[in-house]
PDB file of N, CA and C in Angstrom:
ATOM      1  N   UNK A   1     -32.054  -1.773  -8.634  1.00  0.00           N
ATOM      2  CA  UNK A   1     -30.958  -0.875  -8.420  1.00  0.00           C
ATOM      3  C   UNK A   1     -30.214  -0.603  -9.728  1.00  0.00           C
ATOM      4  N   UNK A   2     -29.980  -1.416 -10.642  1.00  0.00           N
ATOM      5  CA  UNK A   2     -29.458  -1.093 -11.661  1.00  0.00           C
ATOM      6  C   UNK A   2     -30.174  -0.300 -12.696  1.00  0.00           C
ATOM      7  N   UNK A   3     -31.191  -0.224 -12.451  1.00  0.00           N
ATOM      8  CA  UNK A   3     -32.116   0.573 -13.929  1.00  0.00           C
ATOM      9  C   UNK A   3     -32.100   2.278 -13.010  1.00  0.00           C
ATOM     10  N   UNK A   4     -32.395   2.082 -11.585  1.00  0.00           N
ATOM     11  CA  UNK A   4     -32.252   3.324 -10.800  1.00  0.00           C
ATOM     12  C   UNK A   4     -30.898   3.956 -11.106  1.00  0.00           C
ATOM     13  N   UNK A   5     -29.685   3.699 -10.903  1.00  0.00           N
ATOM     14  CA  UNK A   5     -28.880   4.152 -11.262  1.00  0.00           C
ATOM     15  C   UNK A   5     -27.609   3.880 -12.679  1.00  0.00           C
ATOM     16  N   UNK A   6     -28.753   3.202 -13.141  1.00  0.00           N
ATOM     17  CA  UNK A   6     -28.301   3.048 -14.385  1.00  0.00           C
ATOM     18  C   UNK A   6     -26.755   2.363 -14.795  1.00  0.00           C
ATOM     19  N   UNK A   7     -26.991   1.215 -14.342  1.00  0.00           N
ATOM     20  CA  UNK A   7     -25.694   0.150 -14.087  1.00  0.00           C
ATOM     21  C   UNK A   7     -25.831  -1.059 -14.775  1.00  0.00           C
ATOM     22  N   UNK A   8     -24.656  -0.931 -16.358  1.00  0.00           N
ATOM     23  CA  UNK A   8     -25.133  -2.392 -16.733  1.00  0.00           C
ATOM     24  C   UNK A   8     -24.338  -3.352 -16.510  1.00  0.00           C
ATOM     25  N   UNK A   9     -24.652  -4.196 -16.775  1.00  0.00           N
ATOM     26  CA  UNK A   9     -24.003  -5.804 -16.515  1.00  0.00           C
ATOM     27  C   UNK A   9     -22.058  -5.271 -16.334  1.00  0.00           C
ATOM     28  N   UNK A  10     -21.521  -4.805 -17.566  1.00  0.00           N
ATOM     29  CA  UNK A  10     -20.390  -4.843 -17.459  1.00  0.00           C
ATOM     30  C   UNK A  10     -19.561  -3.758 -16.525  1.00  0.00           C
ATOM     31  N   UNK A  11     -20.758  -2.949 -16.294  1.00  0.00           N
ATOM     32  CA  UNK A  11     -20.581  -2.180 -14.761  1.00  0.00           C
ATOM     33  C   UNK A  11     -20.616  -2.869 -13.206  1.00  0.00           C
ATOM     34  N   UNK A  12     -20.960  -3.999 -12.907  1.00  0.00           N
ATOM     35  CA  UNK A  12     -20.992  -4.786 -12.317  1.00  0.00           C
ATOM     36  C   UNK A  12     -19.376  -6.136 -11.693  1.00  0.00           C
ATOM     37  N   UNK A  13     -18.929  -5.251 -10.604  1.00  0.00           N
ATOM     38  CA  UNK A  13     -17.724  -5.513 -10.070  1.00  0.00           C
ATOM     39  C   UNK A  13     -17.825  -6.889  -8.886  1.00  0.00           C
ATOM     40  N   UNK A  14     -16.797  -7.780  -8.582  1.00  0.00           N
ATOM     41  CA  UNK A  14     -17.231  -8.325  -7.241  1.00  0.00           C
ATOM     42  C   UNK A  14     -15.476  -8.465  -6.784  1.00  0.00           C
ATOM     43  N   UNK A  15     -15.240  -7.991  -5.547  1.00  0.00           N
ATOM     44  CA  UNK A  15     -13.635  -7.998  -5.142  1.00  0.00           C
ATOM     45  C   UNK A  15     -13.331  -8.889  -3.922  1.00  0.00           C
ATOM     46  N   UNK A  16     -12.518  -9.480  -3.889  1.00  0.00           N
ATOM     47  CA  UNK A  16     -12.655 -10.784  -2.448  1.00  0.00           C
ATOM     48  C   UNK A  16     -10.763 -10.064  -2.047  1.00  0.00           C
ATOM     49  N   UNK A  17     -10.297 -10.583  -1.006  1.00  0.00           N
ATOM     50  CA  UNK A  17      -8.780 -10.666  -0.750  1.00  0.00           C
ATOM     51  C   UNK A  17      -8.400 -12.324  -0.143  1.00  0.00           C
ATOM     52  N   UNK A  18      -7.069 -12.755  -0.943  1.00  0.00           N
ATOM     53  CA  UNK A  18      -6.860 -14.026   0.191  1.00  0.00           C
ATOM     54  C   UNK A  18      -5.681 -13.627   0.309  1.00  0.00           C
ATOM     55  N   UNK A  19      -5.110 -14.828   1.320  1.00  0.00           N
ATOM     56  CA  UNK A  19      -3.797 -14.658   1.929  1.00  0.00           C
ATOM     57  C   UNK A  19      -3.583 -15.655   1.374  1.00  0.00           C
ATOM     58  N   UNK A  20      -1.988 -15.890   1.518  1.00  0.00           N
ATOM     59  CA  UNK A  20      -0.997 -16.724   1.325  1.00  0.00           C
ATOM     60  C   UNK A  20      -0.405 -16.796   2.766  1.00  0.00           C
ATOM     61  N   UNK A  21       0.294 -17.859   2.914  1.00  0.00           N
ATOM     62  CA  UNK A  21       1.722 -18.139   3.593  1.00  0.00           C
ATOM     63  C   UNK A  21       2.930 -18.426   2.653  1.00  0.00           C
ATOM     64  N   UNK A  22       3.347 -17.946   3.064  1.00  0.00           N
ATOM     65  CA  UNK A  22       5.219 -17.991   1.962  1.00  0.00           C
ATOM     66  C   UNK A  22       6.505 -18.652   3.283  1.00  0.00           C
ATOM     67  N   UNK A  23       7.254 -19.918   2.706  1.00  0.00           N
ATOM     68  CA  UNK A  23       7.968 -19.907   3.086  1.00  0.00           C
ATOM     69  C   UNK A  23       8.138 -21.102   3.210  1.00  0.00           C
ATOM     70  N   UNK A  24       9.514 -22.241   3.577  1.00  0.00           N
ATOM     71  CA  UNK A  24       9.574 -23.313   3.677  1.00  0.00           C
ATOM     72  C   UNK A  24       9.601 -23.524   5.040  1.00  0.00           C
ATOM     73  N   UNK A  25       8.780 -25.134   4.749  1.00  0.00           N
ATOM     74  CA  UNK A  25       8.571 -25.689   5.960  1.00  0.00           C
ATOM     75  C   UNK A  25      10.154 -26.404   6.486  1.00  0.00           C
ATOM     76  N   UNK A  26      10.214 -26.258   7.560  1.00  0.00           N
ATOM     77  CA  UNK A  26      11.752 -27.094   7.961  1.00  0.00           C
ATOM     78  C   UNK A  26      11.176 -27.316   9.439  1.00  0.00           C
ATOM     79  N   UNK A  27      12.459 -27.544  10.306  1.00  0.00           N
ATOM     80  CA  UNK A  27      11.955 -27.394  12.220  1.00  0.00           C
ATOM     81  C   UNK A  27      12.099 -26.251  12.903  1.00  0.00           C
ATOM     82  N   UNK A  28      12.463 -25.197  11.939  1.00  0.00           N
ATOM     83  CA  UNK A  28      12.527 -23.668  12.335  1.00  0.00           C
ATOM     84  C   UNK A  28      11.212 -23.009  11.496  1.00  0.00           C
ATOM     85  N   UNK A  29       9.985 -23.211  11.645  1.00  0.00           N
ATOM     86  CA  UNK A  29       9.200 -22.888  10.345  1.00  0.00           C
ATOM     87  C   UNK A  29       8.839 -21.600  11.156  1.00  0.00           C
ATOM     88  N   UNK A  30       9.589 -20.881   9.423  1.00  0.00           N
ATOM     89  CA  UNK A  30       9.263 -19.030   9.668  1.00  0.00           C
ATOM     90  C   UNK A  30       8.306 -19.066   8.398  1.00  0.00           C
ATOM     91  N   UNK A  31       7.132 -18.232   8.151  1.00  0.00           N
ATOM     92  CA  UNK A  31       6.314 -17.826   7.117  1.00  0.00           C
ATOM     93  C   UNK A  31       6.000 -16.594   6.925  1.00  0.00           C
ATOM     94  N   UNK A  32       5.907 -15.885   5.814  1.00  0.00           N
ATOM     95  CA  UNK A  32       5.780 -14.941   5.784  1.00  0.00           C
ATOM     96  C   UNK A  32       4.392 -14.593   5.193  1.00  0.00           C
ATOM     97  N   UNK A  33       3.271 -13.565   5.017  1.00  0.00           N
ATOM     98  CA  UNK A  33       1.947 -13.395   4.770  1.00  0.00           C
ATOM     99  C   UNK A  33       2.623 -12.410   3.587  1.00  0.00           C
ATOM    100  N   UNK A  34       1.521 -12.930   2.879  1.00  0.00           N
ATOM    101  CA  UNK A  34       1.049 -12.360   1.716  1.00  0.00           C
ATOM    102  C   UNK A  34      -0.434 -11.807   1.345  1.00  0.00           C
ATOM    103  N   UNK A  35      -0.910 -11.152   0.549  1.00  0.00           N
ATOM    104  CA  UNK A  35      -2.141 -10.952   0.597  1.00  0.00           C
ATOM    105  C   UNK A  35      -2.339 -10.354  -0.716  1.00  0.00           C
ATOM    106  N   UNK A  36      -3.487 -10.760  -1.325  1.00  0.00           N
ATOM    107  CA  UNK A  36      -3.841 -10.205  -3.059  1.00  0.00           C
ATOM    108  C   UNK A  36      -5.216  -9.881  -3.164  1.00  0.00           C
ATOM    109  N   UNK A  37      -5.752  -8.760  -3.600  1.00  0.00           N
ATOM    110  CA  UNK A  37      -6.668  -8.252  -3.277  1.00  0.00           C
ATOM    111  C   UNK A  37      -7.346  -8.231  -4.813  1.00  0.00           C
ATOM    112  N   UNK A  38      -8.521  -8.447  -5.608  1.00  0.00           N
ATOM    113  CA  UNK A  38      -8.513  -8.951  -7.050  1.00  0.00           C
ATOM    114  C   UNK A  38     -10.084  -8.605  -7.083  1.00  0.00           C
ATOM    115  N   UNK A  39     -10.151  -7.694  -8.415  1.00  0.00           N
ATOM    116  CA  UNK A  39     -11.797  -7.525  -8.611  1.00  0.00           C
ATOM    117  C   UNK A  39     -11.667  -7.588 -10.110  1.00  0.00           C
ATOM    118  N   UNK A  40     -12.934  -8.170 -10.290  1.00  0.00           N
ATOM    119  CA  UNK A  40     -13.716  -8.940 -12.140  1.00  0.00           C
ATOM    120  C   UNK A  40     -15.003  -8.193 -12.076  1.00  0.00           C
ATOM    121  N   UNK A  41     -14.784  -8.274 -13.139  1.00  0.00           N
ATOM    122  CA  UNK A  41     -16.509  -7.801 -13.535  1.00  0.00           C
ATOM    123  C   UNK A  41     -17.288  -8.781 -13.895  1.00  0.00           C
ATOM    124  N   UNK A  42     -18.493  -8.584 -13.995  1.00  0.00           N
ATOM    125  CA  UNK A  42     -19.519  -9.616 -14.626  1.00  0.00           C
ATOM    126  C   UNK A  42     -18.950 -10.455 -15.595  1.00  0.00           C
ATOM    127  N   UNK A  43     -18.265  -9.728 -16.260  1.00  0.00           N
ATOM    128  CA  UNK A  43     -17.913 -10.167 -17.887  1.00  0.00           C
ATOM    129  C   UNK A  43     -16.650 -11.236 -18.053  1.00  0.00           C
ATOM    130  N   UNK A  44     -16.108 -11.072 -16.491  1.00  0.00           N
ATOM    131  CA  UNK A  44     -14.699 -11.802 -16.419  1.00  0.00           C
ATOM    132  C   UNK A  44     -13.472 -10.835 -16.778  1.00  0.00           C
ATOM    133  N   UNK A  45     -13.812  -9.474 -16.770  1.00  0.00           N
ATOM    134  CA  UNK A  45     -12.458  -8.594 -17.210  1.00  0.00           C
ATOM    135  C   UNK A  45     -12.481  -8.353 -15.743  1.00  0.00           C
ATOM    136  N   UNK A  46     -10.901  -8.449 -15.658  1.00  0.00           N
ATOM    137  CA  UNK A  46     -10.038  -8.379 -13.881  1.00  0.00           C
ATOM    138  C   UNK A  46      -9.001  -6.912 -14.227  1.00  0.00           C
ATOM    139  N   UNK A  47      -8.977  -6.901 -13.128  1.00  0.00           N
ATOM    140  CA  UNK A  47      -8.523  -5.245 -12.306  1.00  0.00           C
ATOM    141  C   UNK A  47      -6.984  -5.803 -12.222  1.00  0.00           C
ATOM    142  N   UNK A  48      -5.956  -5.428 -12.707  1.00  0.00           N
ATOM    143  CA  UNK A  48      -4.655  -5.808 -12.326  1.00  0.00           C
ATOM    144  C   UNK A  48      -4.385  -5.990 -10.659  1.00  0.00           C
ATOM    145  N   UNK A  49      -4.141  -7.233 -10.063  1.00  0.00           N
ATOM    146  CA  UNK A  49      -3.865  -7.470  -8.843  1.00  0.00           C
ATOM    147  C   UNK A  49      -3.032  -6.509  -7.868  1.00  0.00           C
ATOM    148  N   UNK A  50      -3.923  -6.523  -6.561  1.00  0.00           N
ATOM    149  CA  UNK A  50      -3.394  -6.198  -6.100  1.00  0.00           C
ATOM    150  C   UNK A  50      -2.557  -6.027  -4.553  1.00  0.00           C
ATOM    151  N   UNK A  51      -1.443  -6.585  -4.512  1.00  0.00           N
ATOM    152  CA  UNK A  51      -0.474  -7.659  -3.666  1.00  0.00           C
ATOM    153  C   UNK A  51       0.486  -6.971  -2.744  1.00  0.00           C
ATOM    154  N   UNK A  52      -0.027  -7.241  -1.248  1.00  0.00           N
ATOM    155  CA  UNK A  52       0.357  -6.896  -0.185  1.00  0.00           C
ATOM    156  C   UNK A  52       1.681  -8.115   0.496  1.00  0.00           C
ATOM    157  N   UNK A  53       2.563  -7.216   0.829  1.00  0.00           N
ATOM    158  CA  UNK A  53       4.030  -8.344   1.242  1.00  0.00           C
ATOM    159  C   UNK A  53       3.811  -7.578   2.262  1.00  0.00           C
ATOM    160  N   UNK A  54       4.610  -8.522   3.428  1.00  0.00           N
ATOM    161  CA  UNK A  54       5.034  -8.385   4.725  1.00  0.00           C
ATOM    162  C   UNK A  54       6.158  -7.324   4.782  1.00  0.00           C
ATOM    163  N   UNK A  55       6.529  -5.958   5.312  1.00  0.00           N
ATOM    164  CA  UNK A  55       8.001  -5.512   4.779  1.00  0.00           C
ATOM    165  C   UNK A  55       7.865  -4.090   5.111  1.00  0.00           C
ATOM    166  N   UNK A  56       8.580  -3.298   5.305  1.00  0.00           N
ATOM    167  CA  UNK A  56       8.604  -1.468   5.567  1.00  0.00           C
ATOM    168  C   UNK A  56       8.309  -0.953   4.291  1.00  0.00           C
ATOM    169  N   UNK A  57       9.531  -1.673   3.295  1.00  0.00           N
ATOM    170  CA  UNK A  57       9.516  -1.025   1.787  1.00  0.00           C
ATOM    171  C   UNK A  57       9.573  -2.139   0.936  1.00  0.00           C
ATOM    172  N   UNK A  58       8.986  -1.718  -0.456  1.00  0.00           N
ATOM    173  CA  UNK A  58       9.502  -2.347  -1.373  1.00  0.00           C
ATOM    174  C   UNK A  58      10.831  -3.078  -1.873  1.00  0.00           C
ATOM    175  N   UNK A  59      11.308  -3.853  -2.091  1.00  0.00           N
ATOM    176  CA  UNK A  59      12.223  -3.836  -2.659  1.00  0.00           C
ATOM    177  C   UNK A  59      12.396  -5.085  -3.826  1.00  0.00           C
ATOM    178  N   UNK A  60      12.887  -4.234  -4.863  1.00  0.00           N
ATOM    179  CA  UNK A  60      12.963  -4.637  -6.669  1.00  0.00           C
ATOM    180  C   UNK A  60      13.414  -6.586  -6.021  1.00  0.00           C
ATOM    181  N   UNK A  61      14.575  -6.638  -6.151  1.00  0.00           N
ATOM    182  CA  UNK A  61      15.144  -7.752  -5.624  1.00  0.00           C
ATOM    183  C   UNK A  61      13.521  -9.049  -4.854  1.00  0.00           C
ATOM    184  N   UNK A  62      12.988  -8.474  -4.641  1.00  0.00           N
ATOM    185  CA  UNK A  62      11.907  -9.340  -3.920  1.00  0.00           C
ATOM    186  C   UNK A  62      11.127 -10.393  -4.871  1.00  0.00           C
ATOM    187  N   UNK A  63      11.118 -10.090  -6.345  1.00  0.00           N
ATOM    188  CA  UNK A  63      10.478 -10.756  -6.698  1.00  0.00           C
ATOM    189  C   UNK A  63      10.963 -11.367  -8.238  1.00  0.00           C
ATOM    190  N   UNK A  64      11.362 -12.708  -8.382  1.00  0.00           N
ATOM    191  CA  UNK A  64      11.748 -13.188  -9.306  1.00  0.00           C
ATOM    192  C   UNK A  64      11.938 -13.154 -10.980  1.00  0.00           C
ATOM    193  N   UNK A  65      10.273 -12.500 -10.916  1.00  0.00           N
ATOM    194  CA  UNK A  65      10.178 -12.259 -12.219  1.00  0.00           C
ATOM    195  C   UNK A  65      10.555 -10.592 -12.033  1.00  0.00           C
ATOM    196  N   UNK A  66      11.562 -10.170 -13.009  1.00  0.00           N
ATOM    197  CA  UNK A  66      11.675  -8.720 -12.962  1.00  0.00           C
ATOM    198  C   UNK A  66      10.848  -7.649 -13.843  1.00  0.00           C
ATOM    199  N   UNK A  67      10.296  -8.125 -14.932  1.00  0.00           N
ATOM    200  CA  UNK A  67       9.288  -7.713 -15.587  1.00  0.00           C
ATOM    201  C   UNK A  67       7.865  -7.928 -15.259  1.00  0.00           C
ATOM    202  N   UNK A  68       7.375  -7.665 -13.963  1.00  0.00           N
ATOM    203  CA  UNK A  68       6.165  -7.695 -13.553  1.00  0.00           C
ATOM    204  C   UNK A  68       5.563  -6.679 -14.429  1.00  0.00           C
ATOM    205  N   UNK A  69       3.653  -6.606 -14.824  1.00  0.00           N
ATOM    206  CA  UNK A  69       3.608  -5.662 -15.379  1.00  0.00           C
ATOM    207  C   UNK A  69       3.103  -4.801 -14.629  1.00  0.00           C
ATOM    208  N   UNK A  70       3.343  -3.621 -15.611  1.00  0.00           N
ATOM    209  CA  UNK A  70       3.458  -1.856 -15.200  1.00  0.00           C
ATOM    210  C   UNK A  70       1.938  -2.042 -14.247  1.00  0.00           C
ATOM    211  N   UNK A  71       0.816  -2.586 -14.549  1.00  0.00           N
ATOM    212  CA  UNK A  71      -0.349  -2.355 -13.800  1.00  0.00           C
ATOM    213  C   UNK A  71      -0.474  -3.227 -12.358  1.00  0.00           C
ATOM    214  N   UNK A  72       0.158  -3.700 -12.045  1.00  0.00           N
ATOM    215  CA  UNK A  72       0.136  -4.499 -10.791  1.00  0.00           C
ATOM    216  C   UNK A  72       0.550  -3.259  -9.626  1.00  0.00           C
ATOM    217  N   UNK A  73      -0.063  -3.453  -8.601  1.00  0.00           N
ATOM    218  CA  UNK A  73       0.442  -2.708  -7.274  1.00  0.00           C
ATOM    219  C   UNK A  73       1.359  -3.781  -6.984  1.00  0.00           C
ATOM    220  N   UNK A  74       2.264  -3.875  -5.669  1.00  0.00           N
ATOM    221  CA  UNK A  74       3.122  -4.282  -4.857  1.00  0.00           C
ATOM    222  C   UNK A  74       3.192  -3.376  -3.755  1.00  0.00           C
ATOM    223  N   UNK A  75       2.542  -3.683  -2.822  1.00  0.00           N
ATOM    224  CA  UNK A  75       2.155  -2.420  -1.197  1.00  0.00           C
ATOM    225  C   UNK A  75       3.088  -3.795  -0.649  1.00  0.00           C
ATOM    226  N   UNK A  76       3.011  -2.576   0.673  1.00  0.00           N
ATOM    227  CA  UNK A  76       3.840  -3.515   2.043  1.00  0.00           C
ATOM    228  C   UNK A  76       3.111  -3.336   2.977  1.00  0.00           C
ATOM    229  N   UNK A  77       2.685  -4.023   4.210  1.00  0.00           N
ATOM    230  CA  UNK A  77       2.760  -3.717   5.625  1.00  0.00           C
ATOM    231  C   UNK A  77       3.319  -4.419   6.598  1.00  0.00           C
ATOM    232  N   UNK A  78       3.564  -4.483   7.657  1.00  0.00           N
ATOM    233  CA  UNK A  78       4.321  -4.785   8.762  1.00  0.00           C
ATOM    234  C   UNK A  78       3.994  -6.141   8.519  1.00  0.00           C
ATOM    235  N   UNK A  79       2.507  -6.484   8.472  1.00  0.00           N
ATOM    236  CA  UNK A  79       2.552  -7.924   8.195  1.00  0.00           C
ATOM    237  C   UNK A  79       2.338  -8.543   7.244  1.00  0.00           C
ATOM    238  N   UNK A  80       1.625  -8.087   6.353  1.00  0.00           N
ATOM    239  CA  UNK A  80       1.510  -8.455   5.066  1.00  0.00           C
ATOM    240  C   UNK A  80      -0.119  -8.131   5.001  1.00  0.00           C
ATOM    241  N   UNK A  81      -0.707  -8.056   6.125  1.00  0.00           N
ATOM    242  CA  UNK A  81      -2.145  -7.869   5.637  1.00  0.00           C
ATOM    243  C   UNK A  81      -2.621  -6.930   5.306  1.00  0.00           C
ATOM    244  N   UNK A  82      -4.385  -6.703   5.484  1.00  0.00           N
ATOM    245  CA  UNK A  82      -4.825  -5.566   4.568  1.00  0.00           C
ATOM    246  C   UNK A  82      -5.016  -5.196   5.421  1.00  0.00           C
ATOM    247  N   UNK A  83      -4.872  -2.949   5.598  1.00  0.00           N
ATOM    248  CA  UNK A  83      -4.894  -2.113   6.373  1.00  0.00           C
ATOM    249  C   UNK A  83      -6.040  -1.454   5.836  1.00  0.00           C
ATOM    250  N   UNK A  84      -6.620  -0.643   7.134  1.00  0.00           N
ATOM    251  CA  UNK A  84      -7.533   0.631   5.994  1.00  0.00           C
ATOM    252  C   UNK A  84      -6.923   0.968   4.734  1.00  0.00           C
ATOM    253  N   UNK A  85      -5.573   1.728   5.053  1.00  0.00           N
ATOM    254  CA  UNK A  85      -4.865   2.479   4.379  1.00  0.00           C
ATOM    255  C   UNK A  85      -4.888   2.242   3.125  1.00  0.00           C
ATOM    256  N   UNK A  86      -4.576   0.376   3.213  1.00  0.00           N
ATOM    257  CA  UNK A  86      -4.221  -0.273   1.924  1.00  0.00           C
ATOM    258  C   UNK A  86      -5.445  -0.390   1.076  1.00  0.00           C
ATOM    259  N   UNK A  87      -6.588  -0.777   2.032  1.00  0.00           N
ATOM    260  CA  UNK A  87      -7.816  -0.815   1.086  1.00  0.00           C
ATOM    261  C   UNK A  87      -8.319   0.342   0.451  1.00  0.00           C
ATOM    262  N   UNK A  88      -8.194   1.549   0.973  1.00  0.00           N
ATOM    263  CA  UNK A  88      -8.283   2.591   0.635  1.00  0.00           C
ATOM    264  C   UNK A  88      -7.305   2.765  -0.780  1.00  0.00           C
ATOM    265  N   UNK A  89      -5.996   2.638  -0.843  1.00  0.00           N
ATOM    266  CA  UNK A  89      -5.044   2.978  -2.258  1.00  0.00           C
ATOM    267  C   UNK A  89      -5.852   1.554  -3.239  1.00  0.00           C
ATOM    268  N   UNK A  90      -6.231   0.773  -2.633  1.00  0.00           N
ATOM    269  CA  UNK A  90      -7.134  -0.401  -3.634  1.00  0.00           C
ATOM    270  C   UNK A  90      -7.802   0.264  -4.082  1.00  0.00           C
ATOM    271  N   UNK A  91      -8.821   0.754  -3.544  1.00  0.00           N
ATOM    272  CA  UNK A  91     -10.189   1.680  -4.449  1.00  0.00           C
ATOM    273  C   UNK A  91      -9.828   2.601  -4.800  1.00  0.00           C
ATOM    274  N   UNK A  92      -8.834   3.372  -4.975  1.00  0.00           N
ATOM    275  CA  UNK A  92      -7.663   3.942  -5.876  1.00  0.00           C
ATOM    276  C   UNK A  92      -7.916   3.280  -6.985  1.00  0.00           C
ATOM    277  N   UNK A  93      -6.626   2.200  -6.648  1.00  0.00           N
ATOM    278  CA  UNK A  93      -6.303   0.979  -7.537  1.00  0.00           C
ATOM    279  C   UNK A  93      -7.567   1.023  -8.783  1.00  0.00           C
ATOM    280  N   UNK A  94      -8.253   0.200  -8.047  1.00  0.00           N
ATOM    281  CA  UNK A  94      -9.780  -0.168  -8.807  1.00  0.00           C
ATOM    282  C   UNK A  94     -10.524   1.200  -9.662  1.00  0.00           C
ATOM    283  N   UNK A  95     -10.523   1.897  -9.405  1.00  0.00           N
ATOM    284  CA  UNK A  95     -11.175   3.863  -9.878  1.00  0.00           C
ATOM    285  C   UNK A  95      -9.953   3.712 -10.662  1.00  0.00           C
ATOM    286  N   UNK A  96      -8.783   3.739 -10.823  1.00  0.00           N
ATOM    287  CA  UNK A  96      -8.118   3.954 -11.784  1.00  0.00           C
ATOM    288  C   UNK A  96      -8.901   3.035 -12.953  1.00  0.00           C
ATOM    289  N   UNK A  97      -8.330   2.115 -12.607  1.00  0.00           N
ATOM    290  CA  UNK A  97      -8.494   0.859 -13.605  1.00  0.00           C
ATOM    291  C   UNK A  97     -10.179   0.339 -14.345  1.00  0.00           C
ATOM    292  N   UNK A  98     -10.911   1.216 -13.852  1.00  0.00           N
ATOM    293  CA  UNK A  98     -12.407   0.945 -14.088  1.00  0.00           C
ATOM    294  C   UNK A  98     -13.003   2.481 -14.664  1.00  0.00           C
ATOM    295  N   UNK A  99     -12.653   2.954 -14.693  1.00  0.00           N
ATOM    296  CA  UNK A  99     -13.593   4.428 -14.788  1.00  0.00           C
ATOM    297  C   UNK A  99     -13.891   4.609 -16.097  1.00  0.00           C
ATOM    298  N   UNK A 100     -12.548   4.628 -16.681  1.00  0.00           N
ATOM    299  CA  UNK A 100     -12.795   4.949 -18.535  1.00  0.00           C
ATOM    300  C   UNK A 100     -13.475   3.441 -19.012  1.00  0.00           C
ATOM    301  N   UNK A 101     -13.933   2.183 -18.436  1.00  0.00           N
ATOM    302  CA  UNK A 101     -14.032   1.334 -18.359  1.00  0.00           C
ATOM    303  C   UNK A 101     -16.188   1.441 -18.613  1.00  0.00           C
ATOM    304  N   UNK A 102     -16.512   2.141 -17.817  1.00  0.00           N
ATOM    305  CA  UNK A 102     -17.630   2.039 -17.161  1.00  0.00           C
ATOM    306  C   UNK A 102     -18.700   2.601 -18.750  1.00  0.00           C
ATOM    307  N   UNK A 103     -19.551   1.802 -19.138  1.00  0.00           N
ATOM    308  CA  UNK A 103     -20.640   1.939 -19.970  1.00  0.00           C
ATOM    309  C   UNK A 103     -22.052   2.591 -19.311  1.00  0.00           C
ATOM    310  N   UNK A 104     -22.169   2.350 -18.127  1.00  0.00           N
ATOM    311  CA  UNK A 104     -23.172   3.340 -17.812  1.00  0.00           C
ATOM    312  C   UNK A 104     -23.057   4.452 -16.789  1.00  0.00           C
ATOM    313  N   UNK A 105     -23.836   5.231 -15.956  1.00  0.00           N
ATOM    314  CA  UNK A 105     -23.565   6.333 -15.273  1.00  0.00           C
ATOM    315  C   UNK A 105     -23.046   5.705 -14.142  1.00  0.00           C
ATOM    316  N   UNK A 106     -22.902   4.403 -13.491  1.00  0.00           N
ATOM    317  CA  UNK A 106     -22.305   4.243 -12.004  1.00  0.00           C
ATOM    318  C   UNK A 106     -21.920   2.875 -12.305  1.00  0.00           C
ATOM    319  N   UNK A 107     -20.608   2.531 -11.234  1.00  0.00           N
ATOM    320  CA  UNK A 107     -20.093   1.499 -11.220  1.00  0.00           C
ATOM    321  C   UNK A 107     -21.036   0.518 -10.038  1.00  0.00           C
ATOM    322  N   UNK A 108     -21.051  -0.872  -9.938  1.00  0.00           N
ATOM    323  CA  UNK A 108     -21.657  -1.412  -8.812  1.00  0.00           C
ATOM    324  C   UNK A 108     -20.597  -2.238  -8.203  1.00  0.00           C
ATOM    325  N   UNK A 109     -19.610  -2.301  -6.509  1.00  0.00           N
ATOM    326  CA  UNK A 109     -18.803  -2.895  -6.373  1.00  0.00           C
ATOM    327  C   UNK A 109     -18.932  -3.864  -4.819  1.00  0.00           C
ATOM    328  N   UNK A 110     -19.189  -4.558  -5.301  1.00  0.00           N
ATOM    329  CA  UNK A 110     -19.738  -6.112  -4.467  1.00  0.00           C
ATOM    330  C   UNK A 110     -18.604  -6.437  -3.653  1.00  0.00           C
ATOM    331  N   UNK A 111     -18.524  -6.727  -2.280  1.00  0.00           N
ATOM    332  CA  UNK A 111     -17.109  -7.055  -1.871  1.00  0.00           C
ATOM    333  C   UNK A 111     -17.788  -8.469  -0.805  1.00  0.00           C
ATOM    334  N   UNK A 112     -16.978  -8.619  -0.107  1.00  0.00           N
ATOM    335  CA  UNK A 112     -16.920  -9.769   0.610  1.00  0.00           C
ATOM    336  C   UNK A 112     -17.990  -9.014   2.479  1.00  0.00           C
ATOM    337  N   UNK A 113     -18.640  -9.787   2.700  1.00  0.00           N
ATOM    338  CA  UNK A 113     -19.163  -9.128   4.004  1.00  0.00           C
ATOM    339  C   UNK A 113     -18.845  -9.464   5.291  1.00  0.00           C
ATOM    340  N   UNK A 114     -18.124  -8.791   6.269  1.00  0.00           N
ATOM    341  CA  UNK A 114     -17.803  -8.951   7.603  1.00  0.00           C
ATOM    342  C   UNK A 114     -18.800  -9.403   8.503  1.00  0.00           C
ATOM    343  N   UNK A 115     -18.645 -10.558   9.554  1.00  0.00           N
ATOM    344  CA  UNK A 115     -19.305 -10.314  10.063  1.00  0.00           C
ATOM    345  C   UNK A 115     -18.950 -10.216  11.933  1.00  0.00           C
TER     346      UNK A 115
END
């Protein structure tokens, strides 16, 4: 497949998502989901993360460090997990961040398999 469409090594992507739980444990234990969605290439060069909170909207205040950098997403959904929607603005995400990137005619992008 790679000589067919002409895909080299550093064209060669693999993307997984995990979750988190956020929150302290006490005898009222509330947690909140998190989720980070993260693709490397062969070579070990990574795609700026990209991190799903529980929430309607954004908001600045949410996150400690205030200088996050400019390439990170920060999405929301109701629960924190991954939606079509969201995976969809990911491969956004990823096509941004890979294209001027790409040494041969096609990217190859490996993900995790459902079953």
């Amino acid at each position: 497949m790679k000589a067919k469409y002409g895909i080299t090594d550093d064209d060669i992507y693999n993307f997984d998502e995990t979750g988190f739980m956020m929150g302290v444990i006490s005898t009222t234990w509330q947690a909140e989901w998190a989720t980070v969605i993260q693709g490397v290439n062969s070579q070990g060069w990574a795609v700026p993360p990209f991190i799903i909170l529980a929430g309607q909207y954004h908001l600045a205040n949410w996150c400690q460090e205030p200088n996050l950098p400019y390439d990170w997403v920060i999405a929301t959904t109701e629960n924190g997990w991954t939606t079509n929607e969201k995976g969809l603005e990911w491969i956004k995400h990823f096509d941004k961040h890979t294209a001027a990137r790409t040494k041969g005619s096609h990217r190859l992008l490996d993900g995790e398999k459902r079953r």
